[in-house]
Protein backbone atom coordinates (compact mmCIF):
# COMPACT_ATOMS: atom_id res chain seq x y z
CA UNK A 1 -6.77 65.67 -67.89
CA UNK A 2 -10.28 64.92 -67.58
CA UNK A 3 -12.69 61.79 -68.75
CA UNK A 4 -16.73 63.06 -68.73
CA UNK A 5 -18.54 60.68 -66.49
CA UNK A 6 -21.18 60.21 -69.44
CA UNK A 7 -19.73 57.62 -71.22
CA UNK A 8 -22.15 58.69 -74.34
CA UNK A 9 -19.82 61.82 -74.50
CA UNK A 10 -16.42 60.77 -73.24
CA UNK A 11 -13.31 60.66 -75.15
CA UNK A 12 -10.25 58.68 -74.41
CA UNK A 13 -7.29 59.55 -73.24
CA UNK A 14 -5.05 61.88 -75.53
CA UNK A 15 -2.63 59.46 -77.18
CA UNK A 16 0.00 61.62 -76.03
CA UNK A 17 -0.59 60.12 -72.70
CA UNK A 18 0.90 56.67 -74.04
CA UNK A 19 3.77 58.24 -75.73
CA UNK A 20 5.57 60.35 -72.90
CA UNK A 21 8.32 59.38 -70.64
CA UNK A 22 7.23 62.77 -68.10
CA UNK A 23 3.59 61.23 -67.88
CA UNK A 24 4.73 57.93 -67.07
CA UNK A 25 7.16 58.98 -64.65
CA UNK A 26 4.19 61.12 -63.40
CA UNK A 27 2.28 57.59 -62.89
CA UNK A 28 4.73 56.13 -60.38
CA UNK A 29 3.73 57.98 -57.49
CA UNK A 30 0.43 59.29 -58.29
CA UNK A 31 -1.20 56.14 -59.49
CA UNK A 32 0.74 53.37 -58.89
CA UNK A 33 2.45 54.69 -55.51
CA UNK A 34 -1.26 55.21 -54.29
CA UNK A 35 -2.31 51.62 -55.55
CA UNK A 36 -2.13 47.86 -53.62
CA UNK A 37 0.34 45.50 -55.56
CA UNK A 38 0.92 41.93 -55.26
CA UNK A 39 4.18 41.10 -52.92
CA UNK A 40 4.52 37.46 -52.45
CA UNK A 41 2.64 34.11 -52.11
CA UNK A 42 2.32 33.31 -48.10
CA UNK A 43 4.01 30.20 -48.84
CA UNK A 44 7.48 32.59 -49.55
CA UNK A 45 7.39 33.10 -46.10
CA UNK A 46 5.94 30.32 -44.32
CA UNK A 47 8.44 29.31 -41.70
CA UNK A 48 8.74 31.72 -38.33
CA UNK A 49 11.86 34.01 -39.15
CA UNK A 50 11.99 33.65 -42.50
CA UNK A 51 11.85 36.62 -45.20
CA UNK A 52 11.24 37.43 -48.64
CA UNK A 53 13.04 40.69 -50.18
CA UNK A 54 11.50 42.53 -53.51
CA UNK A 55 10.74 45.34 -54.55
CA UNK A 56 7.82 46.96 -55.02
CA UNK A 57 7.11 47.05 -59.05
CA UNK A 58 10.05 45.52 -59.98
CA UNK A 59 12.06 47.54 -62.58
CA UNK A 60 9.26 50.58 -62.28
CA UNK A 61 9.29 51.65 -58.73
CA UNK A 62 12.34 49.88 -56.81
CA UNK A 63 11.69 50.55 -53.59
CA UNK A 64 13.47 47.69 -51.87
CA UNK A 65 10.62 45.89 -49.27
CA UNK A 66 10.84 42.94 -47.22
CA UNK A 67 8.72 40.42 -46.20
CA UNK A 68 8.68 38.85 -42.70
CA UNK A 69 7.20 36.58 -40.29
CA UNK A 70 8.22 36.90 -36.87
CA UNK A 71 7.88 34.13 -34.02
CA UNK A 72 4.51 34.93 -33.08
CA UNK A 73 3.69 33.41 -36.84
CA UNK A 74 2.60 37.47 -37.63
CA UNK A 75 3.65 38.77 -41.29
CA UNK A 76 5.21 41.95 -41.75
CA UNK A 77 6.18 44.32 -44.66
CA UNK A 78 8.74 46.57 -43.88
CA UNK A 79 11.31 49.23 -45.71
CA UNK A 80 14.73 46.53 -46.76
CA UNK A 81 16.73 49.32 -46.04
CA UNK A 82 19.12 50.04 -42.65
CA UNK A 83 18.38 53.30 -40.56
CA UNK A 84 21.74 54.00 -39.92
CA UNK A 85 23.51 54.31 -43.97
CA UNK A 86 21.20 52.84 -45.77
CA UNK A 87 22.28 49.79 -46.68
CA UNK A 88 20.28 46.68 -48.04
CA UNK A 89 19.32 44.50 -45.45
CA UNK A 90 17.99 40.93 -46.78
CA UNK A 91 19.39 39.99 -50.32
CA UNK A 92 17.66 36.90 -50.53
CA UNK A 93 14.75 34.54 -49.44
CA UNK A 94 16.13 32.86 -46.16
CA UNK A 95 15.59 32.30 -42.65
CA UNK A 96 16.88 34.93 -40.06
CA UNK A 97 16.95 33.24 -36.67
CA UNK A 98 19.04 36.42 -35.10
CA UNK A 99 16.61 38.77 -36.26
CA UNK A 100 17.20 41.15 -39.24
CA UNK A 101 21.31 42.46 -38.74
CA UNK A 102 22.90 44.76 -41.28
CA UNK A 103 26.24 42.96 -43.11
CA UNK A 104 27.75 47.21 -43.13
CA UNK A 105 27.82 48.38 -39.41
CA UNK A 106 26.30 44.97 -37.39
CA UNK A 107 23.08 47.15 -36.71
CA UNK A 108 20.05 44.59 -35.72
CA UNK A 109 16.48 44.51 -35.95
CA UNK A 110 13.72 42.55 -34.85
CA UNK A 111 11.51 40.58 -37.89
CA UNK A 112 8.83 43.53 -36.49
CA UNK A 113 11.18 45.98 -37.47
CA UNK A 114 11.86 47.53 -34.59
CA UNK A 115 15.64 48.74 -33.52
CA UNK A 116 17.31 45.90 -31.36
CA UNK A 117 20.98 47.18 -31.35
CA UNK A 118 24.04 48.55 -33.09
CA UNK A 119 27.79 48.66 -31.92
CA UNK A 120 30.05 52.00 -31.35
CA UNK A 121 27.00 53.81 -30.32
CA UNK A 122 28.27 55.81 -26.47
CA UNK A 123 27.65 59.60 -26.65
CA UNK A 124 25.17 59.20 -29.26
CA UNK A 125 22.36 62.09 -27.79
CA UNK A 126 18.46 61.29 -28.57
CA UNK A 127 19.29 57.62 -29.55
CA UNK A 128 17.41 55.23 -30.61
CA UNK A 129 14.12 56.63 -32.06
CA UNK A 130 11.02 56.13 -33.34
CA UNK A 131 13.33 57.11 -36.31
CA UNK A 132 15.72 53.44 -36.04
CA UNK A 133 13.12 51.39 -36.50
CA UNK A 134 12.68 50.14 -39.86
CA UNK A 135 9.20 51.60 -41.16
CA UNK A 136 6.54 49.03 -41.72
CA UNK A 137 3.99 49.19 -44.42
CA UNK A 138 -0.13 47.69 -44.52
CA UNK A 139 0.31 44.32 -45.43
CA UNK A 140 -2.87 42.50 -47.03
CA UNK A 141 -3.94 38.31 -47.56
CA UNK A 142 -6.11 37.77 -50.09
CA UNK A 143 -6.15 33.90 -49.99
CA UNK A 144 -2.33 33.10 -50.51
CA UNK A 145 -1.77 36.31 -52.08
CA UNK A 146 0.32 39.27 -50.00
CA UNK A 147 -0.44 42.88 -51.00
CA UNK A 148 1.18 46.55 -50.19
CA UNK A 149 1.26 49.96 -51.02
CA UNK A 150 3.44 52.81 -50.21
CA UNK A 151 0.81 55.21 -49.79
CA UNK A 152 -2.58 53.71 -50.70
CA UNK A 153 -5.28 56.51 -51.55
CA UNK A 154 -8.19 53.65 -50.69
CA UNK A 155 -8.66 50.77 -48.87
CA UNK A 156 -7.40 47.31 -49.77
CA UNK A 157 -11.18 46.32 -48.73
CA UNK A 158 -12.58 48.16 -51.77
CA UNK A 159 -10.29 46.57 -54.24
CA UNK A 160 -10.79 43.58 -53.61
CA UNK A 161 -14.64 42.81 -52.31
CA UNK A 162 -16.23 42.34 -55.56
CA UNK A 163 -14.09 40.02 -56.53
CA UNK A 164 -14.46 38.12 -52.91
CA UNK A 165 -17.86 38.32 -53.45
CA UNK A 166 -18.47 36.46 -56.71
CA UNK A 167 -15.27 33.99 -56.90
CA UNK A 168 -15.00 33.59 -53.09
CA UNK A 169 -16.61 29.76 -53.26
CA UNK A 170 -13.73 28.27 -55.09
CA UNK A 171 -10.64 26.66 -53.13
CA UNK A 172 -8.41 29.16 -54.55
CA UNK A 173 -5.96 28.82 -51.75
CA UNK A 174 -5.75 25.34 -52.71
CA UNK A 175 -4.75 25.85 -56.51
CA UNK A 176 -1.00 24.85 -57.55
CA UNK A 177 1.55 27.50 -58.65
CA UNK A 178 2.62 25.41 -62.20
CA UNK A 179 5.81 27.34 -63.35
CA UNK A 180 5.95 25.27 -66.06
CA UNK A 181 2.91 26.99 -67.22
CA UNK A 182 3.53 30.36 -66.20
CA UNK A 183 5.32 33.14 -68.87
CA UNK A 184 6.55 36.30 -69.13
CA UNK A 185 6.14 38.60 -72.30
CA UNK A 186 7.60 41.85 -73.56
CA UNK A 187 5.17 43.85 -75.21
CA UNK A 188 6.31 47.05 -76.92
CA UNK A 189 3.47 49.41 -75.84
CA UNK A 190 2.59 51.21 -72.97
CA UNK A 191 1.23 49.67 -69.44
CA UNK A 192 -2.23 51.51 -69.85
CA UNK A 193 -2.74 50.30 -73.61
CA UNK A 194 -2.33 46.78 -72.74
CA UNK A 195 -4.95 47.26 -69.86
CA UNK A 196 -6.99 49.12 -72.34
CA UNK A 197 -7.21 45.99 -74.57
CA UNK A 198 -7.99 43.37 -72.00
CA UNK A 199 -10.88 45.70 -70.33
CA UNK A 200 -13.01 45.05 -73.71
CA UNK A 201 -14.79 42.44 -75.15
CA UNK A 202 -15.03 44.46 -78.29
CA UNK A 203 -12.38 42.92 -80.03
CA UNK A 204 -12.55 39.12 -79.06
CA UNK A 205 -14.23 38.61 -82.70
CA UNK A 206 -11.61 40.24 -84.37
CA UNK A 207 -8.63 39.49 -83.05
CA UNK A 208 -9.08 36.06 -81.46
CA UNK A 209 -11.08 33.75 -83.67
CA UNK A 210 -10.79 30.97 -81.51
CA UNK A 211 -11.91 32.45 -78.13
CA UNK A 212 -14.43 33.71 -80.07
CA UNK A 213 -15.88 30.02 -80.67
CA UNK A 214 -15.82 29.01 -77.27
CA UNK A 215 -17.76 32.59 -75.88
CA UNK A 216 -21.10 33.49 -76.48
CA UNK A 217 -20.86 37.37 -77.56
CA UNK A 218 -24.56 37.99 -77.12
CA UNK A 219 -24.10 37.22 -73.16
CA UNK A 220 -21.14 39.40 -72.68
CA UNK A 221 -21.31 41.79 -69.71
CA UNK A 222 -19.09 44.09 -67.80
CA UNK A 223 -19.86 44.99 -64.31
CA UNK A 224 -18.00 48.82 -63.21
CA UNK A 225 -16.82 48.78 -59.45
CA UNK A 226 -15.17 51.61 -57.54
CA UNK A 227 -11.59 50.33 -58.40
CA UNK A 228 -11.97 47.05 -60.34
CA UNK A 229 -14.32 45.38 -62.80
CA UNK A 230 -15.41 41.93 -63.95
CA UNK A 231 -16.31 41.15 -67.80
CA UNK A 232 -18.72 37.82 -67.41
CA UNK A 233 -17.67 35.20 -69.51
CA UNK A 234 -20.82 32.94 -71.01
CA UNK A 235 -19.93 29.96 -72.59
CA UNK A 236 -21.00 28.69 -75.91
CA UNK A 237 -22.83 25.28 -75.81
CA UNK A 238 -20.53 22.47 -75.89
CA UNK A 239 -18.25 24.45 -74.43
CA UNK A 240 -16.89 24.13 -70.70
CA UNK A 241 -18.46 26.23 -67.94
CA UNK A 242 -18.11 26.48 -63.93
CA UNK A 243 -20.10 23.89 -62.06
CA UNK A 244 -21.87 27.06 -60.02
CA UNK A 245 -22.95 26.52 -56.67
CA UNK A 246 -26.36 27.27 -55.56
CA UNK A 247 -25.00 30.31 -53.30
CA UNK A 248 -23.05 31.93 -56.61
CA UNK A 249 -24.75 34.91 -57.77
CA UNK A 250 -24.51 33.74 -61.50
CA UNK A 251 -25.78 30.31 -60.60
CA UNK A 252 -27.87 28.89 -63.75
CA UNK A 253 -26.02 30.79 -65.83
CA UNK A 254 -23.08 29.30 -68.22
CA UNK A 255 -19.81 30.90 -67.24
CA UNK A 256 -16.83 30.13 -68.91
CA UNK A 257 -14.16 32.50 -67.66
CA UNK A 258 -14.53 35.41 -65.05
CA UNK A 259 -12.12 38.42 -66.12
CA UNK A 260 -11.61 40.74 -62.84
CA UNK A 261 -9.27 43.84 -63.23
CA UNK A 262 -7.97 45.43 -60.24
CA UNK A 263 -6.57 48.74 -60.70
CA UNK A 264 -4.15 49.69 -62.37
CA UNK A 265 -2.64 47.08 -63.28
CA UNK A 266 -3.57 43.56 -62.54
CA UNK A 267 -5.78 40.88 -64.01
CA UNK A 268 -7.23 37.85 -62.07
CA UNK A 269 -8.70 34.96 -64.69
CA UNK A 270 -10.50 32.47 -63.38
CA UNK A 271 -11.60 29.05 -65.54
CA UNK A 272 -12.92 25.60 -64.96
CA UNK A 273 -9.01 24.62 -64.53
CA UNK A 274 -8.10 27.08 -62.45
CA UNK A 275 -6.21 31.07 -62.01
CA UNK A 276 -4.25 32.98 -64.16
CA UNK A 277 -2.92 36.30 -62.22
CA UNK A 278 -1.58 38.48 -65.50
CA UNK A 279 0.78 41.22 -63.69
CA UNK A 280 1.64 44.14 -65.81
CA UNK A 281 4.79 46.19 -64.63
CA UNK A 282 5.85 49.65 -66.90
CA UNK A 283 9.49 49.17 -68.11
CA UNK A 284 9.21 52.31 -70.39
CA UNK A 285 6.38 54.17 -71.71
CA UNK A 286 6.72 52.11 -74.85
CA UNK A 287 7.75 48.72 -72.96
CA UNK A 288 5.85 46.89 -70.49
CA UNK A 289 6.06 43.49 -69.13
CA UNK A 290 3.46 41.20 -68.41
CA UNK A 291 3.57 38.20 -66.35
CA UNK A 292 1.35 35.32 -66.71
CA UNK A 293 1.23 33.07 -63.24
CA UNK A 294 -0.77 29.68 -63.80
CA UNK A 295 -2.74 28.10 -60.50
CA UNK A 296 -4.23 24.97 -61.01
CA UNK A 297 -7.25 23.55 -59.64
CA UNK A 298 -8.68 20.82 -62.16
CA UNK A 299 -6.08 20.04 -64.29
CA UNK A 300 -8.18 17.37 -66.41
CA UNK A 301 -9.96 20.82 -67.65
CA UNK A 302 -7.14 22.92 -68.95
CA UNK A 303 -7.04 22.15 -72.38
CA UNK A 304 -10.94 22.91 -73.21
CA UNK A 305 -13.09 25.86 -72.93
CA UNK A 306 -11.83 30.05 -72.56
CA UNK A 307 -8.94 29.19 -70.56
CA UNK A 308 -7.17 26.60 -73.19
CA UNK A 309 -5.36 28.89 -75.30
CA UNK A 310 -3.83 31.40 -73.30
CA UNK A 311 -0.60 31.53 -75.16
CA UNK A 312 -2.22 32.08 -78.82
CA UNK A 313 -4.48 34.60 -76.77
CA UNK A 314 -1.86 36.60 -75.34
CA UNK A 315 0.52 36.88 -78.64
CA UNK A 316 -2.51 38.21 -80.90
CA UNK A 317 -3.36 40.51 -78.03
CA UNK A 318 0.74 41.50 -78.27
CA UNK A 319 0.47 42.06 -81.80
CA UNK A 320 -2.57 44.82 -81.76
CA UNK A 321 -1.26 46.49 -79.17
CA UNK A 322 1.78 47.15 -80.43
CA UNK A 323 0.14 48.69 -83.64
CA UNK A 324 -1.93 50.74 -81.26
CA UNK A 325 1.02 51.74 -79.81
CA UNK A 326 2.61 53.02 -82.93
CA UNK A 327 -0.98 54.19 -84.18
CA UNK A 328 -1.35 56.45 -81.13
CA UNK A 329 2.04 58.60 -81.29
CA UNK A 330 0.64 59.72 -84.80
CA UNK A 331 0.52 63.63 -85.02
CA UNK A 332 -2.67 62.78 -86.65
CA UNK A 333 -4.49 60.89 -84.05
CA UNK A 334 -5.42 62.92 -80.90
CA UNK A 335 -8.43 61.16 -79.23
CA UNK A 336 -11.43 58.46 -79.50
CA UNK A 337 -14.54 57.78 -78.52
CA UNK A 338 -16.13 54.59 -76.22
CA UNK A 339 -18.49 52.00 -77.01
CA UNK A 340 -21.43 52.81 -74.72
CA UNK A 341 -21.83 48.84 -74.50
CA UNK A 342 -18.36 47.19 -75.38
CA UNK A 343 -16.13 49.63 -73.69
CA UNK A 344 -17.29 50.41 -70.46
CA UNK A 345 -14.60 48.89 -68.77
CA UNK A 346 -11.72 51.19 -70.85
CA UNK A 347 -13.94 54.22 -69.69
CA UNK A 348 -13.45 53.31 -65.69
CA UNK A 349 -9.95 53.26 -66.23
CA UNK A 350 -9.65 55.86 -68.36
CA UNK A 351 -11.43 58.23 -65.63
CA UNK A 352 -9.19 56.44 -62.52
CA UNK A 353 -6.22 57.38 -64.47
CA UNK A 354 -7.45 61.05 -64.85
CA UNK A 355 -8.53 61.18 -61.15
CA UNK A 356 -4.98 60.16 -59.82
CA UNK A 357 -3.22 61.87 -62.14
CA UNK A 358 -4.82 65.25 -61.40
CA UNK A 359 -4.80 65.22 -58.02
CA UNK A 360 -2.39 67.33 -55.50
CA UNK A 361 -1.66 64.67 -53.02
């Protein structure tokens, strides 16, 4: 598998890729396994002693992981499971003022992970180990947002500086979680096609009519990273835009919505309003679900502008991709060609697929 650099000469990926149980299973460990994902909000484990249990792409990798803050007020992510049979340790959100203790054998841990104490254990030789300790994992804060990886292949620095960088002014910790705004889709396609849509601009016109009005096509921009990428959002006139500060580096200019991707698999929208995080989790190669989680910042804004019709959006976006979906498993269709200008995005990916998924690690 290999994407030329030159995206003049590249071709897509094969469409086989999107249509093969072997390559997606392939993708657990090489790309996502390697990859930071979101884990919690602080607030899910704000209290001293308290943890939050999930796993780590629900329903695609379910490695059970858990959440803690010990009494120092320090988080940690550590394996859910027991040392001794390998039972599940937290089942739910709660507070654990005795420490982590497993409901099989009474084996306990402290919220560091680290053994404590287990009953029945005379004439056990060697015991405990480095090995009884519960093994802890890199655990990341982006403003309230908790990240991990199993075995990340780059740093959580390089994923997520860019975005820092250009959206760091707003009081994104501040924005409100509104569940009564937040969704979750099933799309019949595969993970990467879905990803493939949203990292082009090409097909705003065509598909979505009405985003269309409200962005200026002439201004639109995407801006390649090492492992994420921003398409620029200009607003039309009339339309609503970001009150830039001075500092910004697009200050003077209109924007209406910054799109950032971070790979593979997650989408951070920012508007006038506010945040949507879109998280898209692999259920089958021909089933993904995506998750749209709404953060509010200036509600009086959320019905005008790019970010006002994220519904309508999202179901036209379900609809092509789909069709792609079905187009691409055609014996007849083996491979297609970028946009030099609209699809420069789709080519990043397409080559950080091909990187992970051919290496040896």
């Amino acid at each position: 598998m290999k994407i030329d650099d030159d995206i003049r000469k590249a071709f897509t990926l094969d469409g086989t890729f999107y249509n093969s149980a072997e390559t997606l299973e392939e993708s657990k460990m090489k790309i996502f396994g390697r990859s930071w994902q979101i884990a919690a909000e602080e607030d899910m484990v704000k209290i001293p002693q308290s943890a939050f249990p999930f796993e780590f792409v629900e329903g695609f990798i379910t490695e059970p992981l858990v959440i803690t803050r010990d009494k120092e007020d320090k988080l940690h992510c550590l394996s859910n499971v027991c040392t001794h049979r390998g039972n599940i340790l937290v089942e739910n959100p709660c507070i654990l003022n005795g420490g982590i203790s497993c409901s099989y054998h009474g084996r306990r841990f402290g919220m560091d992970g680290c053994f404590k104490a287990m009953p029945e254990t005379e004439g056990m030789v060697d015991f405990p180990s480095e090995r009884d300790n519960l093994t802890e994992l890199q655990l990341k804060k982006w403003k309230q947002f908790l990240f991990t990886s199993l075995n990340p292949s780059f740093s959580f620095d390089e994923l997520i500086s860019e975005m820092e960088k250009r959206v760091g002014w707003m009081p994104i910790e501040n924005f409100k979680f509104d569940a009564n705004r937040s969704q979750e889709y099933l799309v019949r396609a595969n993970w990467a096609l879905y990803c493939d849509n949203y990292l082009e601009g090409f097909h705003i016109p065509y598909i979505h009519k009405d985003l269309a009005k409200t962005l200026d096509a002439s201004g639109y921009q995407s801006e390649i990273y090492k492992y994420s990428n921003l398409q620029l959002g200009i607003a039309q006139g009339g339309e609503m835009a970001f009150d830039l500060p001075a500092s910004s580096p697009d200050f003077g200019k209109r924007v209406g919505a910054y799109y950032f991707w971070l790979f593979p698999n997650m989408m951070f929208n920012f508007y006038p309003w506010g945040l949507s995080v879109n998280i898209i989790r692999p259920l089958k190669y021909n089933l993904t679900k995506v998750i749209f989680k709404t953060y509010v910042w200036d509600e009086s804004k959320i019905d005008s502008g790019a970010g006002a019709l994220l519904d309508r959006v999202e179901r036209e976006d379900e609809a092509i991709v789909e069709k792609v979906q079905k187009g691409t498993a055609s014996s007849l269709y083996g491979k297609g060609r970028f946009s030099p200008k609209m699809e420069q995005g789709v080519h990043h990916f397409h080559r950080l697929i091909a990187d992970f998924i051919s290496t040896n690690d």
